[in-house]
PDB file of N, CA and C in Angstrom:
ATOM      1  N   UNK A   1      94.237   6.195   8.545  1.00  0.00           N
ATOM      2  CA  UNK A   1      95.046   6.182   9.744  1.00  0.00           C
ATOM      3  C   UNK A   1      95.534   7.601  10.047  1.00  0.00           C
ATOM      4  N   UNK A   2      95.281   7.903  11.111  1.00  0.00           N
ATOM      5  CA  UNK A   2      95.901   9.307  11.820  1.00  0.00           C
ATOM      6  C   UNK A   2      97.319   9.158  11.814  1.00  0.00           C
ATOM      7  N   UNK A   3      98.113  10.392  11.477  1.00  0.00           N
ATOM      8  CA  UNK A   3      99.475  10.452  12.018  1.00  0.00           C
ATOM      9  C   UNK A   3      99.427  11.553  12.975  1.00  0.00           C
ATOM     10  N   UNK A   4     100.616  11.618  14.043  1.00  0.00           N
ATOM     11  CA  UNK A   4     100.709  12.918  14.995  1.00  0.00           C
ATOM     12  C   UNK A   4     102.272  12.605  14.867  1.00  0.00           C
ATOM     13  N   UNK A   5     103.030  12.920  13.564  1.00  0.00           N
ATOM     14  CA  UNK A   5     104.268  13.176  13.651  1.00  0.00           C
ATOM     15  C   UNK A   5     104.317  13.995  12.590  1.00  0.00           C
ATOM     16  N   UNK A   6     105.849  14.119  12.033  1.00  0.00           N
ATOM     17  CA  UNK A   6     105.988  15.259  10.958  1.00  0.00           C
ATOM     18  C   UNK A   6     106.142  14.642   9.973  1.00  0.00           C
ATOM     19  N   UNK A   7     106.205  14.698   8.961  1.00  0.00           N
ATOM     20  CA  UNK A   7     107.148  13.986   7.463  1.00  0.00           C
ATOM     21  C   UNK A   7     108.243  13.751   7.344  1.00  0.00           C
ATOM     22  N   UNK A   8     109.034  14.078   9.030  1.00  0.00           N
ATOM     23  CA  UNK A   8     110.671  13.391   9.156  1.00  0.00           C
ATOM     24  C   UNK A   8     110.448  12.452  10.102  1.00  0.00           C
ATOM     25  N   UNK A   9     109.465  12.604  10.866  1.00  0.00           N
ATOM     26  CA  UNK A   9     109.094  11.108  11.821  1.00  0.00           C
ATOM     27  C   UNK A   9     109.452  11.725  13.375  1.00  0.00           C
ATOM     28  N   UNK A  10     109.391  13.171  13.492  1.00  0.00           N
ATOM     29  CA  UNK A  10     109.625  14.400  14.533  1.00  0.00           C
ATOM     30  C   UNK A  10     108.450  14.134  15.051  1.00  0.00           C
ATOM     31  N   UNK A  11     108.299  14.282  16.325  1.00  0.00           N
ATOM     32  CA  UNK A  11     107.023  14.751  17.251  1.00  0.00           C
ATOM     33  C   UNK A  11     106.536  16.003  17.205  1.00  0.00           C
ATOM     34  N   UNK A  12     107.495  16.965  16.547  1.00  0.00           N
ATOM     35  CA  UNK A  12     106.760  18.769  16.656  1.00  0.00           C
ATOM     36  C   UNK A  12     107.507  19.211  15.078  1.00  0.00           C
ATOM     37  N   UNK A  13     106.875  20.024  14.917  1.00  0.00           N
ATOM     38  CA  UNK A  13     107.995  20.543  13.629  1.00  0.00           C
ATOM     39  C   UNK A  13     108.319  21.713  14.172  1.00  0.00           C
ATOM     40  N   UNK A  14     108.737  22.193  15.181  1.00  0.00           N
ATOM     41  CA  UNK A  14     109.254  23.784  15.444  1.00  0.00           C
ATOM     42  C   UNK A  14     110.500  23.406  16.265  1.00  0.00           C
ATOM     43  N   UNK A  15     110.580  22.225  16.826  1.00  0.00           N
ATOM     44  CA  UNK A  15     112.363  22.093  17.714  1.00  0.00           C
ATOM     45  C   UNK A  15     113.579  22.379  16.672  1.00  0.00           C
ATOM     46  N   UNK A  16     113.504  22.467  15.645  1.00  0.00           N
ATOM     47  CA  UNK A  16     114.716  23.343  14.899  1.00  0.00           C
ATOM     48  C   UNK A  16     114.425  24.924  15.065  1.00  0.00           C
ATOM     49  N   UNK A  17     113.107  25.087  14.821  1.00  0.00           N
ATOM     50  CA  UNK A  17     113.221  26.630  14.769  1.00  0.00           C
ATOM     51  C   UNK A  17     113.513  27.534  16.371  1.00  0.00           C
ATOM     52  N   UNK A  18     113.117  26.506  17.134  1.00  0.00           N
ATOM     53  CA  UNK A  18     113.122  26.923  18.736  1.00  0.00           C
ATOM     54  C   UNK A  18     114.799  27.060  19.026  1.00  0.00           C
ATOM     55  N   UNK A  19     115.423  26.048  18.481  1.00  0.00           N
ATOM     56  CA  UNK A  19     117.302  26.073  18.847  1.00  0.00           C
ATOM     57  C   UNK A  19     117.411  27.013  18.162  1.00  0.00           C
ATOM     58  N   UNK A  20     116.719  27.063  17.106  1.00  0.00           N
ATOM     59  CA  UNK A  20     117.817  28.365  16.289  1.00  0.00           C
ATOM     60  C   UNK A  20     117.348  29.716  16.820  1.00  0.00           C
ATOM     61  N   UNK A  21     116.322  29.967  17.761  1.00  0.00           N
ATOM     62  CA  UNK A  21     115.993  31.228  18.130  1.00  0.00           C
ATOM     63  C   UNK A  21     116.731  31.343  19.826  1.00  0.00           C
ATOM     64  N   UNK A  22     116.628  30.110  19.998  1.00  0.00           N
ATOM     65  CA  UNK A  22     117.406  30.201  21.966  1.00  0.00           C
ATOM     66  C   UNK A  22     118.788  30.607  21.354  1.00  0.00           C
ATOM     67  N   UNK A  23     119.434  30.061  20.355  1.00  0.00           N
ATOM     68  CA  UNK A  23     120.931  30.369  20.553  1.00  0.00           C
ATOM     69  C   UNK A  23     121.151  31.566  20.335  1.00  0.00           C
ATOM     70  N   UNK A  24     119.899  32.494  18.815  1.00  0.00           N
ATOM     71  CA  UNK A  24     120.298  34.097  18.861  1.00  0.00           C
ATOM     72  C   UNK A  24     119.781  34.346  19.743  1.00  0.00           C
ATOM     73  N   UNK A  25     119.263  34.542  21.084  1.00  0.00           N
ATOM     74  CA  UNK A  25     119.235  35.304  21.822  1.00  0.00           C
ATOM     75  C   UNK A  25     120.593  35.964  22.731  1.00  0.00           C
ATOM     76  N   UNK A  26     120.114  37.646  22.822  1.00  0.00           N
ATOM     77  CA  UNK A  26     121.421  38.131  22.876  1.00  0.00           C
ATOM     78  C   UNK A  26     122.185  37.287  24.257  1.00  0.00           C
ATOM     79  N   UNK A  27     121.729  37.008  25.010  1.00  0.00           N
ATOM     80  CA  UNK A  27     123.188  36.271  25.874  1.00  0.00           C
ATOM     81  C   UNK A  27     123.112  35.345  25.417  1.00  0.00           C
ATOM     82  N   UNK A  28     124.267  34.722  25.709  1.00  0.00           N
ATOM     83  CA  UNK A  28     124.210  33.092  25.511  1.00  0.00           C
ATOM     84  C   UNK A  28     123.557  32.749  26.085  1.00  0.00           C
ATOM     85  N   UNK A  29     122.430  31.545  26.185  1.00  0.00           N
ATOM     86  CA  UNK A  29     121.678  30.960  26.403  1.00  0.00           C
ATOM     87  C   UNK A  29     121.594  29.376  26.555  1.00  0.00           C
ATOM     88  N   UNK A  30     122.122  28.308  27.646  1.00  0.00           N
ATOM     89  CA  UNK A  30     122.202  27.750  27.373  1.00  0.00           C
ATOM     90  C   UNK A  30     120.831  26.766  27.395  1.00  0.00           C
ATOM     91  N   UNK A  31     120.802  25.269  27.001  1.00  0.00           N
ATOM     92  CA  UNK A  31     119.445  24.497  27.227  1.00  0.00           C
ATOM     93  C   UNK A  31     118.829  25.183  28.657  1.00  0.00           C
ATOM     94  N   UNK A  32     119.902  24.854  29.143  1.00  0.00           N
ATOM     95  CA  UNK A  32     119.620  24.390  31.200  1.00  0.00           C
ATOM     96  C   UNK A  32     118.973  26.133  31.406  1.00  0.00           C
ATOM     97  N   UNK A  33     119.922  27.160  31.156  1.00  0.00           N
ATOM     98  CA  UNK A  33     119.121  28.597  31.072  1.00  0.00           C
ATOM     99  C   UNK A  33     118.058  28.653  30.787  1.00  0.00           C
ATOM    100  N   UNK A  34     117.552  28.041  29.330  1.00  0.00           N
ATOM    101  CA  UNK A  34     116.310  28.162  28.973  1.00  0.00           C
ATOM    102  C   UNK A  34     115.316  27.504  29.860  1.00  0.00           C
ATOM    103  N   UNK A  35     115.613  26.583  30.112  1.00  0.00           N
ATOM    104  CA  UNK A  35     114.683  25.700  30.924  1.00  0.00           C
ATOM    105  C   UNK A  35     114.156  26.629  32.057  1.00  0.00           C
ATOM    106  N   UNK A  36     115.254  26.964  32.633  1.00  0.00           N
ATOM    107  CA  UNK A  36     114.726  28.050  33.822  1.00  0.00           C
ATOM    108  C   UNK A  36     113.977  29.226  33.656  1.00  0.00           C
ATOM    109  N   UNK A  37     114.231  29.881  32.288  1.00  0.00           N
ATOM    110  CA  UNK A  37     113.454  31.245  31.603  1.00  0.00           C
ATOM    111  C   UNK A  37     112.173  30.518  31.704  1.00  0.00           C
ATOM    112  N   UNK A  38     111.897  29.750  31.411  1.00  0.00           N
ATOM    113  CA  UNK A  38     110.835  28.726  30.627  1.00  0.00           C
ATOM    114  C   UNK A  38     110.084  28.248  31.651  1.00  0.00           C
ATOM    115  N   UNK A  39     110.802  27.702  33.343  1.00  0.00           N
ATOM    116  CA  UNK A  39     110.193  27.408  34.467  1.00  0.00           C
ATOM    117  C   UNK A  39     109.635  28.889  35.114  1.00  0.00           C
ATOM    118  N   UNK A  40     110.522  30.191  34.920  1.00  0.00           N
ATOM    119  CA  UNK A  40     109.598  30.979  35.894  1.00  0.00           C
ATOM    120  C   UNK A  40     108.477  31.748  35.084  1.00  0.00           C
ATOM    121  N   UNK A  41     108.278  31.367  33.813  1.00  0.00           N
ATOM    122  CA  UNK A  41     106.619  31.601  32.993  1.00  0.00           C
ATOM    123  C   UNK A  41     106.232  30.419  33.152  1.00  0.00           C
ATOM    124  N   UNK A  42     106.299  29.661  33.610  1.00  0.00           N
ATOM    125  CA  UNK A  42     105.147  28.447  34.580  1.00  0.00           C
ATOM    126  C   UNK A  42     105.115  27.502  33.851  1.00  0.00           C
ATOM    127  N   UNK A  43     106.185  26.897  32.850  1.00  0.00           N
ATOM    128  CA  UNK A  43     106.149  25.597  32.129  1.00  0.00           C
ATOM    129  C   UNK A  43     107.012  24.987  33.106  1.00  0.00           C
ATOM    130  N   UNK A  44     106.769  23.350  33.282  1.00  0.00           N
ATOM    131  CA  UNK A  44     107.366  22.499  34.120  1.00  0.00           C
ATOM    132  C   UNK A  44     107.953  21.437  33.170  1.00  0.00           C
ATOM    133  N   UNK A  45     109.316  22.140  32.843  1.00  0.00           N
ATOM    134  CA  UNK A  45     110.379  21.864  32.077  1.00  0.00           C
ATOM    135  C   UNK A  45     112.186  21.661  32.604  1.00  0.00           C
ATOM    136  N   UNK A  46     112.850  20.891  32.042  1.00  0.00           N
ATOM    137  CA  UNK A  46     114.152  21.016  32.527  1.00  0.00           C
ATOM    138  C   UNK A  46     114.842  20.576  31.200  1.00  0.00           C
ATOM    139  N   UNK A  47     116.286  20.724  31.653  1.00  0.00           N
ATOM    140  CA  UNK A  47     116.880  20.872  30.306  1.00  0.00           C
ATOM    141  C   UNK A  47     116.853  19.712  29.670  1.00  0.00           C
ATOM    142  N   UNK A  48     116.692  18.304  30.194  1.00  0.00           N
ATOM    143  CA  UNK A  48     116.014  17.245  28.973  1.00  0.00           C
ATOM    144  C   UNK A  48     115.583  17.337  28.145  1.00  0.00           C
ATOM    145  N   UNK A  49     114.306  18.397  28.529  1.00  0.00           N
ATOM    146  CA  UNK A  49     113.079  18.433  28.188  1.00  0.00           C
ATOM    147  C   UNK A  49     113.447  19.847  26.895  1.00  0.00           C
ATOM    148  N   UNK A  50     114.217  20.612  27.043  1.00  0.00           N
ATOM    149  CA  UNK A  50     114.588  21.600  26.016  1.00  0.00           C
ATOM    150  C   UNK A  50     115.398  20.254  25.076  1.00  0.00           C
ATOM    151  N   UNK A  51     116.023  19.714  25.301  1.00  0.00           N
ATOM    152  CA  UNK A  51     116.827  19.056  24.457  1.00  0.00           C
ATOM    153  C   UNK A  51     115.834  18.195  23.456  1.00  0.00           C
ATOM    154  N   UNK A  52     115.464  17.815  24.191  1.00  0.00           N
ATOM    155  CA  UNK A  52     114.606  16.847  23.419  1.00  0.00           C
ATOM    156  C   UNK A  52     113.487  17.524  22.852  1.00  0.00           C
ATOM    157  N   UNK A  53     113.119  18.645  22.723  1.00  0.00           N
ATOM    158  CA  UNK A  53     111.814  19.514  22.131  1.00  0.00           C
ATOM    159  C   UNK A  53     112.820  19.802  20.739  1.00  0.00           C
ATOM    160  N   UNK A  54     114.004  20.281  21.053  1.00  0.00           N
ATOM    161  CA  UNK A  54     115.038  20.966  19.877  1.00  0.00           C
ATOM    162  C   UNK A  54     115.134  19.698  18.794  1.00  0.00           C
ATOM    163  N   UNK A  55     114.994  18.453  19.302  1.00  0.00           N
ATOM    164  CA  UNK A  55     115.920  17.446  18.273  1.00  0.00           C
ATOM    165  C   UNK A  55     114.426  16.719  17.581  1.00  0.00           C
ATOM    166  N   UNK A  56     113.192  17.062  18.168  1.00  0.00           N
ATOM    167  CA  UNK A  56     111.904  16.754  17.919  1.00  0.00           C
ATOM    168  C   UNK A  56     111.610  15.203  18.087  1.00  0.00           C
ATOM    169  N   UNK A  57     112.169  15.125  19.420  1.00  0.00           N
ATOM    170  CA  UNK A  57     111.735  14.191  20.310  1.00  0.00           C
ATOM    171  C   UNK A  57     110.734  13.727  21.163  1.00  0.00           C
ATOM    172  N   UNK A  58     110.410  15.610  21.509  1.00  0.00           N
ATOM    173  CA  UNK A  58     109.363  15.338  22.455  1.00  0.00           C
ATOM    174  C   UNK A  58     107.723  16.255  22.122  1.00  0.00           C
ATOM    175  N   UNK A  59     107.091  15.872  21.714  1.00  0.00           N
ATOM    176  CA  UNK A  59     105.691  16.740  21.744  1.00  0.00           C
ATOM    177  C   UNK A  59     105.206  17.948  22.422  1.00  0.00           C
ATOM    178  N   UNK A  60     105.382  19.186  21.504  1.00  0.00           N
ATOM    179  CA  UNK A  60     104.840  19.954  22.584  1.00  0.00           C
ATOM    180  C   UNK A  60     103.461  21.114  22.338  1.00  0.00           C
ATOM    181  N   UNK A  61     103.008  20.835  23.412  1.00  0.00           N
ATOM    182  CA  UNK A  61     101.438  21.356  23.941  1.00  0.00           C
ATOM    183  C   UNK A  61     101.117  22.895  23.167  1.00  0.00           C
ATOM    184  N   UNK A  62     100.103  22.876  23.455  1.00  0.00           N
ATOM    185  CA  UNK A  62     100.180  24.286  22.982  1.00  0.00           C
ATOM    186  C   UNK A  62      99.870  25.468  24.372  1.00  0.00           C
ATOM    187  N   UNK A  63      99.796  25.023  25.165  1.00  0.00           N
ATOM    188  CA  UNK A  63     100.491  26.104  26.392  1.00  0.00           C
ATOM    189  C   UNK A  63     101.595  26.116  26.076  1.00  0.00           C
ATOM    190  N   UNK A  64     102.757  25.232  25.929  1.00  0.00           N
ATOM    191  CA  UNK A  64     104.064  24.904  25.995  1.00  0.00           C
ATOM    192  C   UNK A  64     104.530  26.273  24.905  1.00  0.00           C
ATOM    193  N   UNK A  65     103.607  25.730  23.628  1.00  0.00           N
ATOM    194  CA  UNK A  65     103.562  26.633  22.411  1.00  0.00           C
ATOM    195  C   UNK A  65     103.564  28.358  22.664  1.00  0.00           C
ATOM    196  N   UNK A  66     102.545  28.494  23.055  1.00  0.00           N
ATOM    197  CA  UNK A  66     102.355  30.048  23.543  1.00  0.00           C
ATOM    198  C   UNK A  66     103.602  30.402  24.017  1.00  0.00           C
ATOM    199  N   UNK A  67     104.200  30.055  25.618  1.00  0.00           N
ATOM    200  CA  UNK A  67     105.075  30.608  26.255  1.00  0.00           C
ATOM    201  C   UNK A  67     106.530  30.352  25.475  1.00  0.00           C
ATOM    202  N   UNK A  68     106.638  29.689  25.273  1.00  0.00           N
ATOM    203  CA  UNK A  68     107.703  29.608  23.675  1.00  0.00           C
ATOM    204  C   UNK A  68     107.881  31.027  22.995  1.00  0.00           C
ATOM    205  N   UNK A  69     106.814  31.336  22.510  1.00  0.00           N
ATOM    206  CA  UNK A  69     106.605  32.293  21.406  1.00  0.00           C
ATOM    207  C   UNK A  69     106.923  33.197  21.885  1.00  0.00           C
ATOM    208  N   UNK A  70     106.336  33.391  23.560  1.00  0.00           N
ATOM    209  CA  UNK A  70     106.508  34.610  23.838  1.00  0.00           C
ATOM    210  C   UNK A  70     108.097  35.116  24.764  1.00  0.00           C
ATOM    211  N   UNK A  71     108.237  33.853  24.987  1.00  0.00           N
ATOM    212  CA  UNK A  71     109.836  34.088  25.365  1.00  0.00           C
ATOM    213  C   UNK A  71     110.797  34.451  23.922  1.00  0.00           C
ATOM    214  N   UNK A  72     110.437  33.563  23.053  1.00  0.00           N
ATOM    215  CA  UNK A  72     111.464  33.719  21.707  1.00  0.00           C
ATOM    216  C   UNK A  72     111.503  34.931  21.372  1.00  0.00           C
ATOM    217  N   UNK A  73     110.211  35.782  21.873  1.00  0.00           N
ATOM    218  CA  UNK A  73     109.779  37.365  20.828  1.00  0.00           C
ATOM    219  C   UNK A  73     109.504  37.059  19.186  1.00  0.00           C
ATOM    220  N   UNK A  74     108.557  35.556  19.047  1.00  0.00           N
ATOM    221  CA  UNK A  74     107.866  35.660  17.870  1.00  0.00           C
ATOM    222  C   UNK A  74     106.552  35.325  18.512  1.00  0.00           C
ATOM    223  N   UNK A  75     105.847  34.797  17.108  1.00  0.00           N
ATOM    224  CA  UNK A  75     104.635  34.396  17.108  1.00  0.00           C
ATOM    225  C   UNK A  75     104.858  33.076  17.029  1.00  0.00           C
ATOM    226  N   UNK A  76     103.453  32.081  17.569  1.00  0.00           N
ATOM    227  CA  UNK A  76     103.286  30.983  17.490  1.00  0.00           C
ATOM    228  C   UNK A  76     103.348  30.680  15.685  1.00  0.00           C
ATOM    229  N   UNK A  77     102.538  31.103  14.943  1.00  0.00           N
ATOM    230  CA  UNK A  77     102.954  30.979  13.377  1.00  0.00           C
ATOM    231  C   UNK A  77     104.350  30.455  13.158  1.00  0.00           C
ATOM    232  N   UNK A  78     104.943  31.630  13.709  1.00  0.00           N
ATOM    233  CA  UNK A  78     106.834  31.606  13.334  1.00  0.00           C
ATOM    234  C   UNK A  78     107.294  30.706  13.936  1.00  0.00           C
ATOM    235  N   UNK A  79     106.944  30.047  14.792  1.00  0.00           N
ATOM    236  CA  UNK A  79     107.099  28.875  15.195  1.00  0.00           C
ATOM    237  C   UNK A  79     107.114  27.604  14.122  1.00  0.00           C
ATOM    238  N   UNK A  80     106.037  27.817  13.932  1.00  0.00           N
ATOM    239  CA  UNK A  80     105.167  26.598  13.344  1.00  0.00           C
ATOM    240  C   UNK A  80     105.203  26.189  11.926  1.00  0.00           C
ATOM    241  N   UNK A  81     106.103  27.585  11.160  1.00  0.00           N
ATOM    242  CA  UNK A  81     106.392  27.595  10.235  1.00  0.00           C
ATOM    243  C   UNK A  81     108.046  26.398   9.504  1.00  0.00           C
ATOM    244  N   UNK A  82     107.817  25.534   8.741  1.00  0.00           N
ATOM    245  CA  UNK A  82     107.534  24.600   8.315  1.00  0.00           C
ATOM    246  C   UNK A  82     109.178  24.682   7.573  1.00  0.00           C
ATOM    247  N   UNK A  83     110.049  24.855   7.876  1.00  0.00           N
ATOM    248  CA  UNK A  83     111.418  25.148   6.688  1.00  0.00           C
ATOM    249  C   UNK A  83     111.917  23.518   6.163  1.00  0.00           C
ATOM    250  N   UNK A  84     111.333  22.479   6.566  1.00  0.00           N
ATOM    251  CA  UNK A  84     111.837  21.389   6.419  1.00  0.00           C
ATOM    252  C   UNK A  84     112.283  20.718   5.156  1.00  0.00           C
TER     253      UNK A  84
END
């Protein structure tokens, strides 16, 4: 049997590492901010949709992935990397 979840029963394993990189960013940053950073690099996102990526609710793509990375100022790796 295939699984497409994590070993906590998460849809992504990087929505912890994604909150913990939106909040150091130097301004405050809130979900709803991000969402908008996040809408004008061409993801069609709103702050639900940050919320629920952070708490690993919601599945995300790997376009989604890329522009992530490159807003956070890491790599997709550092993303993806596994602290659980």
């Amino acid at each position: 049997m295939y699984k497409n979840k994590s070993s906590d029963g998460k849809n992504n394993i990087c929505g912890i590492r994604i909150k913990e990189l939106r909040q150091s960013l130097p301004e405050k940053t809130s979900q709803r901010r991000f969402a908008e950073i996040l809408q004008r690099e061409g993801i069609d996102i709103d702050k639900n949709a940050v919320q629920r990526i952070e708490s690993g609710q919601r599945f995300i793509t790997d376009i989604e992935l890329k522009i992530l990375s490159k807003v956070l100022h890491v790599t997709c790796d550092e993303l993806l990397e596994n602290k659980i």
